[in-house]
PDB file of N, CA and C in Angstrom:
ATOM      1  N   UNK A   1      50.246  71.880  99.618  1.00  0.00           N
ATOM      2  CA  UNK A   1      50.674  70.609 100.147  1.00  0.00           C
ATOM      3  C   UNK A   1      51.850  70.099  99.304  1.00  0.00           C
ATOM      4  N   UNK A   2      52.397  69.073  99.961  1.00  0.00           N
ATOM      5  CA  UNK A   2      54.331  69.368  99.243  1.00  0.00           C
ATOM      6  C   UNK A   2      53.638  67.425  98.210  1.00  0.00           C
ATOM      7  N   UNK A   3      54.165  67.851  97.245  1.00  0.00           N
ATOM      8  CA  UNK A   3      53.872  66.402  96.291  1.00  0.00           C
ATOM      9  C   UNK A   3      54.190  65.105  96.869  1.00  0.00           C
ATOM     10  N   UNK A   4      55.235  65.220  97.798  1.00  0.00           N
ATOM     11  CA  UNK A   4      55.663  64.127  98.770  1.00  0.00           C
ATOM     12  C   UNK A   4      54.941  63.257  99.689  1.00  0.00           C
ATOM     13  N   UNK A   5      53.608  64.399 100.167  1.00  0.00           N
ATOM     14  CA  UNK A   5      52.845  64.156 101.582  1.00  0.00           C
ATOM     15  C   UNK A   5      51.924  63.777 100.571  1.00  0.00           C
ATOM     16  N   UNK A   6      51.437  64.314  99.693  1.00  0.00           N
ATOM     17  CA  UNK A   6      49.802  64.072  98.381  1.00  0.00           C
ATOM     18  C   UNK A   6      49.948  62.691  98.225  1.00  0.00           C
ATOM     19  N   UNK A   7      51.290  61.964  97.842  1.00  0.00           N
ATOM     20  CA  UNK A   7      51.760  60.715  97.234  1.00  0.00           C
ATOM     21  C   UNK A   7      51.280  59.484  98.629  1.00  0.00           C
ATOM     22  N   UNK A   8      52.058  60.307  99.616  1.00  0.00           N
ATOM     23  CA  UNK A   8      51.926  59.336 100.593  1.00  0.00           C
ATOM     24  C   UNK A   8      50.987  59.124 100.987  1.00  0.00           C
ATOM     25  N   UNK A   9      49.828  60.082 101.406  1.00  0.00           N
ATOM     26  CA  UNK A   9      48.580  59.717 101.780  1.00  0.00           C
ATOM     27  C   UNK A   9      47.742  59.265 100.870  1.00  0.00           C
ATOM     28  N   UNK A  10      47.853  59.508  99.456  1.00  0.00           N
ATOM     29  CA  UNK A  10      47.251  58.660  98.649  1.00  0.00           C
ATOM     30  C   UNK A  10      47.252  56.924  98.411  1.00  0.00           C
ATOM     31  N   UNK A  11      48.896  56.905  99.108  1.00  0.00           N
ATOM     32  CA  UNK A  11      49.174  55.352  99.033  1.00  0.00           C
ATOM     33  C   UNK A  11      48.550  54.761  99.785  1.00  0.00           C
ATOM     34  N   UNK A  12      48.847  55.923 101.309  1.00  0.00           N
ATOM     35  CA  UNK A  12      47.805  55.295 102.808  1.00  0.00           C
ATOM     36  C   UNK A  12      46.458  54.889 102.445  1.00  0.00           C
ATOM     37  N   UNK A  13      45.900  55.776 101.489  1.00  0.00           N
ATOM     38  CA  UNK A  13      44.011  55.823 101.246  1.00  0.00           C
ATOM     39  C   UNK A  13      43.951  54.520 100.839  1.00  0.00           C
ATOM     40  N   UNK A  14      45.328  53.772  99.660  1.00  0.00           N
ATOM     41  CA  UNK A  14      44.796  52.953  98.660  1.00  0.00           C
ATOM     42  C   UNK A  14      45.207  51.753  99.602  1.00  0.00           C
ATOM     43  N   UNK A  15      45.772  51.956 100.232  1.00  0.00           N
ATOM     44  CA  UNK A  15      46.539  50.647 100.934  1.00  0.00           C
ATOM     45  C   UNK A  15      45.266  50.357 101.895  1.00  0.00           C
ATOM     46  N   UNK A  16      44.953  51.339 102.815  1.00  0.00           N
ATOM     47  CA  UNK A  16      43.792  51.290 103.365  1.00  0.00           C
ATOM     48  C   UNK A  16      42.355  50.576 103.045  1.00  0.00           C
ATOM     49  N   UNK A  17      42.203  50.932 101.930  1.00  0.00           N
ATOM     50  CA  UNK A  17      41.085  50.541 100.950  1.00  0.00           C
ATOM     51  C   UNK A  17      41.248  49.097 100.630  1.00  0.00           C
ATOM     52  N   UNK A  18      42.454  48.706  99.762  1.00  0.00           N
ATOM     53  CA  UNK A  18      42.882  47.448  99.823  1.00  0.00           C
ATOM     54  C   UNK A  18      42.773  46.311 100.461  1.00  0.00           C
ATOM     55  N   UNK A  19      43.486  46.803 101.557  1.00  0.00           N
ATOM     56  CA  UNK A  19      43.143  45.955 102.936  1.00  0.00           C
ATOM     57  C   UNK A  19      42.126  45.546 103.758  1.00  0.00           C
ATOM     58  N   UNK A  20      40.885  46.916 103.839  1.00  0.00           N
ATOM     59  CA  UNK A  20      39.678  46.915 104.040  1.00  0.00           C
ATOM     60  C   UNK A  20      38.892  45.569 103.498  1.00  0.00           C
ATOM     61  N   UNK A  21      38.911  45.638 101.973  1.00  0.00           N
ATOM     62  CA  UNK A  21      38.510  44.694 101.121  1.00  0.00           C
ATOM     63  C   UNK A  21      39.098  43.217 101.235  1.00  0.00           C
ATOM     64  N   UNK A  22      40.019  43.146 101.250  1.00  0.00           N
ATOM     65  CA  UNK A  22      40.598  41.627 101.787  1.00  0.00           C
ATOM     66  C   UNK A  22      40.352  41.290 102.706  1.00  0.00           C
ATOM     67  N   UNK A  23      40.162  41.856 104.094  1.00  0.00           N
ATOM     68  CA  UNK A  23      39.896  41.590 105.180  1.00  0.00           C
ATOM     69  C   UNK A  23      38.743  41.053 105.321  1.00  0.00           C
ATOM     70  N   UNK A  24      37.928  41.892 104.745  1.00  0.00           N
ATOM     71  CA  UNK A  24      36.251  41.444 104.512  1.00  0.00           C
ATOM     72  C   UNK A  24      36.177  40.320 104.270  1.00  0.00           C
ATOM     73  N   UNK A  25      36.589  39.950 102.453  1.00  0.00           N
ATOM     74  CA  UNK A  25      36.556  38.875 102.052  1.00  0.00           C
ATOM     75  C   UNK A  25      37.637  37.508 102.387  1.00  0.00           C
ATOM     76  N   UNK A  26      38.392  37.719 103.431  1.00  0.00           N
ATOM     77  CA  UNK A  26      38.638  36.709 104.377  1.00  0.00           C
ATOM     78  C   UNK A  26      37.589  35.876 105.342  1.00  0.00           C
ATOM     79  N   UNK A  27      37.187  37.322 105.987  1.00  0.00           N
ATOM     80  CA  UNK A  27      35.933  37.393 107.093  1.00  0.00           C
ATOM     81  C   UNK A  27      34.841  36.317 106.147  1.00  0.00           C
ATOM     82  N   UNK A  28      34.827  36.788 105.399  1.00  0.00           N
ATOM     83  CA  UNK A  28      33.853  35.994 104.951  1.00  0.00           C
ATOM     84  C   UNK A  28      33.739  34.574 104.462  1.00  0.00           C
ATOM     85  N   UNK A  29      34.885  33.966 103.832  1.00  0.00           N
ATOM     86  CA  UNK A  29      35.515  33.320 103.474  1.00  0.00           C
ATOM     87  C   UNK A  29      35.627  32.273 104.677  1.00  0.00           C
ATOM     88  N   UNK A  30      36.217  32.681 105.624  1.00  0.00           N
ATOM     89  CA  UNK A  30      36.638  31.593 106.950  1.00  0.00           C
ATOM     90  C   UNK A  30      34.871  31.727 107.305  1.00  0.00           C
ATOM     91  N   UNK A  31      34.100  32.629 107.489  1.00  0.00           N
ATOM     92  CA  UNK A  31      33.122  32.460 107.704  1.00  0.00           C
ATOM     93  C   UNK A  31      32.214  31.204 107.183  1.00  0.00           C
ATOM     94  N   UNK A  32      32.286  31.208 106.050  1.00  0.00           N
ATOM     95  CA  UNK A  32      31.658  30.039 105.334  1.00  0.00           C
ATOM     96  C   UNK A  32      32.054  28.887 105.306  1.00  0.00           C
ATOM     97  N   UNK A  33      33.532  28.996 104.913  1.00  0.00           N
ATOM     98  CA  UNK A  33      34.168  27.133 104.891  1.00  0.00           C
ATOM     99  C   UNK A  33      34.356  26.788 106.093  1.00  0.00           C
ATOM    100  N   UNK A  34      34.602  27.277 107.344  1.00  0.00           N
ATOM    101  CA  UNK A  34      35.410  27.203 108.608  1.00  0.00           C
ATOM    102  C   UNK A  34      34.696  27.123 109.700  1.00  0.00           C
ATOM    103  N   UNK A  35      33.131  27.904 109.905  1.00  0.00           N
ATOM    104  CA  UNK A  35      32.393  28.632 110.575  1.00  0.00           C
ATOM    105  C   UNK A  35      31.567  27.481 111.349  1.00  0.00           C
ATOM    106  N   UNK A  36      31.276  26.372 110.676  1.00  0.00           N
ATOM    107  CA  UNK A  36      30.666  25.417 111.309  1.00  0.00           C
ATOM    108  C   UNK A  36      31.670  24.410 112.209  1.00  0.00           C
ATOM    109  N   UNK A  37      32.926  24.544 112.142  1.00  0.00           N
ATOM    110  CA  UNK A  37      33.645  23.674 111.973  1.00  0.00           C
ATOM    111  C   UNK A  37      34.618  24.672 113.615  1.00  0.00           C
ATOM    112  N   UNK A  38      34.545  25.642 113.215  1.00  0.00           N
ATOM    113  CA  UNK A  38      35.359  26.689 114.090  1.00  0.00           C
ATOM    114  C   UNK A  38      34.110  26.600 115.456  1.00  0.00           C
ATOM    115  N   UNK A  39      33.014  26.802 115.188  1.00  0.00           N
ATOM    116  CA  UNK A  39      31.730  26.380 116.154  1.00  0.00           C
ATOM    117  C   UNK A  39      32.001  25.263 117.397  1.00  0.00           C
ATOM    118  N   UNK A  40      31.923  23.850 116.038  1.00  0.00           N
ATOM    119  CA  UNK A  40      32.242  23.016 116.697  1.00  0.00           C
ATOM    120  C   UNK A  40      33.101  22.595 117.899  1.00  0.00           C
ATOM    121  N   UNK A  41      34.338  22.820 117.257  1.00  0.00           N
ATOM    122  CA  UNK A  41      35.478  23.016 118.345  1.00  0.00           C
ATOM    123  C   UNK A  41      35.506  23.970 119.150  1.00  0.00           C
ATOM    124  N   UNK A  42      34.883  24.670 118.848  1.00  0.00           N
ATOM    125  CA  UNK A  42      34.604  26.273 120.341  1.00  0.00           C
ATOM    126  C   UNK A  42      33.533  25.063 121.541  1.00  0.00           C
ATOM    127  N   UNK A  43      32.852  24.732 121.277  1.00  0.00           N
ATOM    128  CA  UNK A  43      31.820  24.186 122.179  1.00  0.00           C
ATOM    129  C   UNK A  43      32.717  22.674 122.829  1.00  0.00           C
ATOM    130  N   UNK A  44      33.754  21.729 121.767  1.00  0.00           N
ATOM    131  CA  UNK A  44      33.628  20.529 122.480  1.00  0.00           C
ATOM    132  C   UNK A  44      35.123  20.505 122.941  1.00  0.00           C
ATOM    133  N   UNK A  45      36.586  21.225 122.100  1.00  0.00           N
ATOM    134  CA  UNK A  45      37.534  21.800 122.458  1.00  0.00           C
ATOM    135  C   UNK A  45      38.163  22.869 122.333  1.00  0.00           C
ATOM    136  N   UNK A  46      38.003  23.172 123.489  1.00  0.00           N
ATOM    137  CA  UNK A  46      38.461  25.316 123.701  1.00  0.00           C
ATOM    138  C   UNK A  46      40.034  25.517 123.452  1.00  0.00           C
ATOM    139  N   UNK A  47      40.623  24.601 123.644  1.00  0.00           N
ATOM    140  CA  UNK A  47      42.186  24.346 123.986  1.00  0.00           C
ATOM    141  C   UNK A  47      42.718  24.504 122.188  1.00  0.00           C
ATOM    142  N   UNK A  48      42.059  23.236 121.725  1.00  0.00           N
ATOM    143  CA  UNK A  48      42.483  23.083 120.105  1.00  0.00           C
ATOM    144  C   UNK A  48      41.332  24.548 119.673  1.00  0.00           C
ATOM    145  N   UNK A  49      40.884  24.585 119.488  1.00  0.00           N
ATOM    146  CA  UNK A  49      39.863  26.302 119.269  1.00  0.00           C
ATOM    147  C   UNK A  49      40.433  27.414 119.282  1.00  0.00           C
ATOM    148  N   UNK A  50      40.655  27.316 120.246  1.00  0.00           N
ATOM    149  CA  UNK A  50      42.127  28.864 120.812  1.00  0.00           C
ATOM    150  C   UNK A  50      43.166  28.783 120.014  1.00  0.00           C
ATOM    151  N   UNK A  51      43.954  27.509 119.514  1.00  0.00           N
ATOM    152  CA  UNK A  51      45.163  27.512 118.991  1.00  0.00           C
ATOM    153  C   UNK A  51      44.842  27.784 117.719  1.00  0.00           C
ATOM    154  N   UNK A  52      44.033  26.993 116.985  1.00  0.00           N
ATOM    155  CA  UNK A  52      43.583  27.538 115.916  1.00  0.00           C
ATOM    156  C   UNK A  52      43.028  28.837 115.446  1.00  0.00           C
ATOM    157  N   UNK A  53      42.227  29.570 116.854  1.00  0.00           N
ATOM    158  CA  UNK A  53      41.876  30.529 116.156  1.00  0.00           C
ATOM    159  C   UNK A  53      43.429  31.509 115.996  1.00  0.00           C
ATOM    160  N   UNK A  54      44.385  31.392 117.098  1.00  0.00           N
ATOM    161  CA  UNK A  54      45.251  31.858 116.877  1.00  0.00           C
ATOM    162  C   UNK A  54      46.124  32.079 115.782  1.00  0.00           C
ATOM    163  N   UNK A  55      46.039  30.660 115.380  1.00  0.00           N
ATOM    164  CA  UNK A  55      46.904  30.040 113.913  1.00  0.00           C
ATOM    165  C   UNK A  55      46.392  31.403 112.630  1.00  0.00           C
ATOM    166  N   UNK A  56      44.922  30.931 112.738  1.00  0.00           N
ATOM    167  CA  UNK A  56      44.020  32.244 111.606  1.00  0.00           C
ATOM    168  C   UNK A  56      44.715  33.139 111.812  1.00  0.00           C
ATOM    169  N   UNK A  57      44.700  34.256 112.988  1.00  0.00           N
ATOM    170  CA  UNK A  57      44.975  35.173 112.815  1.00  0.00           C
ATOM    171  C   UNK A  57      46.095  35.725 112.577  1.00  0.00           C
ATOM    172  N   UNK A  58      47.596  34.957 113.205  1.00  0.00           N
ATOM    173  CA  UNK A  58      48.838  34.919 112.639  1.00  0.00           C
ATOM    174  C   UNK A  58      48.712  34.461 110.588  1.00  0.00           C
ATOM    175  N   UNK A  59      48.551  33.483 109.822  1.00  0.00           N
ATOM    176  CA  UNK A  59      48.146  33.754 108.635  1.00  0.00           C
ATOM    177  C   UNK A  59      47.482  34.280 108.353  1.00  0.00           C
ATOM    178  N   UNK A  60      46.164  34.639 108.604  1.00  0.00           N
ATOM    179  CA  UNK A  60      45.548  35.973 107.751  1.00  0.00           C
ATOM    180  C   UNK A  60      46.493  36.972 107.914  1.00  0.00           C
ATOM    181  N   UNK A  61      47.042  37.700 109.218  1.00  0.00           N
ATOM    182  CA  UNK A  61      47.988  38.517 108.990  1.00  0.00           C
ATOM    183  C   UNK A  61      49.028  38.526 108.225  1.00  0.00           C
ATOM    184  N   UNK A  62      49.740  37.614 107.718  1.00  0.00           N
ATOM    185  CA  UNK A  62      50.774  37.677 106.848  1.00  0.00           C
ATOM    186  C   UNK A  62      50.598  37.396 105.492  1.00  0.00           C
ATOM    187  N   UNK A  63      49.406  36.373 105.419  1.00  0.00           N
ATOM    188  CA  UNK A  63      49.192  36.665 104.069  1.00  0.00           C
ATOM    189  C   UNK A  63      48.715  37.643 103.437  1.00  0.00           C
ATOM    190  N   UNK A  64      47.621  38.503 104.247  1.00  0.00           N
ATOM    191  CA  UNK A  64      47.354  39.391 103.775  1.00  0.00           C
ATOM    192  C   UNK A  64      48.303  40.790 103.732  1.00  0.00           C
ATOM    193  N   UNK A  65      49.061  41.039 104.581  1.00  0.00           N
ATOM    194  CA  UNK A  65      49.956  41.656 104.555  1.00  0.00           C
ATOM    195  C   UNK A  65      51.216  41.328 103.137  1.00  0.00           C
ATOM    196  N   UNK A  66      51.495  40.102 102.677  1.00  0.00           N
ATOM    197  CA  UNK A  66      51.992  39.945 101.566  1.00  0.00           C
ATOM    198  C   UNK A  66      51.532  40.495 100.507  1.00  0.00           C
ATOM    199  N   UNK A  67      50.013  40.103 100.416  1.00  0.00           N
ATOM    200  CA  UNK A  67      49.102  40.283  98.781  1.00  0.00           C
ATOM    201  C   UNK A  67      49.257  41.813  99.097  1.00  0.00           C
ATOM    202  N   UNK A  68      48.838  42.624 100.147  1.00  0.00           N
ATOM    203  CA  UNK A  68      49.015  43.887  99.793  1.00  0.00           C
ATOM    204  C   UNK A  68      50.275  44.266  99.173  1.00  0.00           C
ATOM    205  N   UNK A  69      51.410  44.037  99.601  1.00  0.00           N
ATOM    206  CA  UNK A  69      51.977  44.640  99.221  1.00  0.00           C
ATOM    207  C   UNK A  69      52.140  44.166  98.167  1.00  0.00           C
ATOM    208  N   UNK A  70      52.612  43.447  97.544  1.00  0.00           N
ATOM    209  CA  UNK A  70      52.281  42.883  96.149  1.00  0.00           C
ATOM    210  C   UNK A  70      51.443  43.359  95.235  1.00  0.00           C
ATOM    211  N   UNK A  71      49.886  43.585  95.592  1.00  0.00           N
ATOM    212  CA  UNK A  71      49.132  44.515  94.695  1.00  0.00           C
ATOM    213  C   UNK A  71      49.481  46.321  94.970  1.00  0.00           C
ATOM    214  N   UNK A  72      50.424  46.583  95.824  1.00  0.00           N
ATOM    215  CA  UNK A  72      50.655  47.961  95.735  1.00  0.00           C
ATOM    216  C   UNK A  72      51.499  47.754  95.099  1.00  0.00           C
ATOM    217  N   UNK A  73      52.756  46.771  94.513  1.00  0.00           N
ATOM    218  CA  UNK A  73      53.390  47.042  94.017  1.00  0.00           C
ATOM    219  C   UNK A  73      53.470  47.149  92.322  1.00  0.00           C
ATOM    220  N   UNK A  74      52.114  46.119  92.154  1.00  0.00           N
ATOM    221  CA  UNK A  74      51.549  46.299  90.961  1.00  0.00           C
ATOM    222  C   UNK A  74      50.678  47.878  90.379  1.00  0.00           C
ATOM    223  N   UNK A  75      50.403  48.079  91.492  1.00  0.00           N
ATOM    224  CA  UNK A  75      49.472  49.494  91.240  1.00  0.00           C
ATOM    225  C   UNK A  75      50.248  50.772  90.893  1.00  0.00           C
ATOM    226  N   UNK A  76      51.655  50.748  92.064  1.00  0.00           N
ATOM    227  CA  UNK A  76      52.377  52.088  91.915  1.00  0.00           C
ATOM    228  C   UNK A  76      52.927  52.219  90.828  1.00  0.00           C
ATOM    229  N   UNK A  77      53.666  51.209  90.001  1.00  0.00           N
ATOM    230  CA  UNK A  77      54.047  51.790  88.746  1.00  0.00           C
ATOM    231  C   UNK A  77      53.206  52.882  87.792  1.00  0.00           C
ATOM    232  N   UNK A  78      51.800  52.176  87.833  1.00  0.00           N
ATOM    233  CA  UNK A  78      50.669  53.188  87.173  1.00  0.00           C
ATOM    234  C   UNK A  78      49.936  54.478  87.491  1.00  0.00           C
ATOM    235  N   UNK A  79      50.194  54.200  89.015  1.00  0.00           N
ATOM    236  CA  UNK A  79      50.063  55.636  89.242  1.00  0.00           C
ATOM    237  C   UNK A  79      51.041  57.037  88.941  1.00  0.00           C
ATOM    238  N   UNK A  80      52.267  56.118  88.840  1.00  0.00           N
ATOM    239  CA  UNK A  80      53.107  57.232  88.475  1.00  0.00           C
ATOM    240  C   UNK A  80      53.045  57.991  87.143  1.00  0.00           C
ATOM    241  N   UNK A  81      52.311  57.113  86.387  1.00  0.00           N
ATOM    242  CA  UNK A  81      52.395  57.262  85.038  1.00  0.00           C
ATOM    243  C   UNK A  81      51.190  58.834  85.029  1.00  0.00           C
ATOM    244  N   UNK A  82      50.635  59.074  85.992  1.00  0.00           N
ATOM    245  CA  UNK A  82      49.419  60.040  86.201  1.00  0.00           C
ATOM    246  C   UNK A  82      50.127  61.260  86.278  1.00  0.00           C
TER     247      UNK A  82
END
């Protein structure tokens, strides 16, 4: 296997992994502070509910998409050092 493809799919695994884990602990996170509250407005307004849930998922996507890369960028220096 060419050192090029080893590197890259290793980044994929870690980036993968990474993300996995944040995602979760988002999930969980909006779960707890949000969850009663996200309820609420599902049952008395669907209109403001929808927009919001929308809102979540546009920021979770970008923030989390930031911190990754940010913690890959903290990580790759050290891997190179391997």
């Amino acid at each position: 296997m060419k050192p090029a493809f080893k590197t890259s799919i290793r980044q994929f695994v870690l980036e993968l992994l990474i993300y996995g884990v944040l995602v979760a602990g988002y999930y969980f996170l909006v779960l707890h502070f949000l969850g009663n509250w996200l309820h609420h407005l599902f049952q008395t307004e669907r209109r403001l509910y929808s927009g919001m849930a929308l809102g979540l998922i546009i920021a979770q996507g970008i923030f989390l998409e930031v911190l990754t890369r940010l913690l890959l960028a903290f990580i790759q220096p050290r891997m190179g050092d391997k």
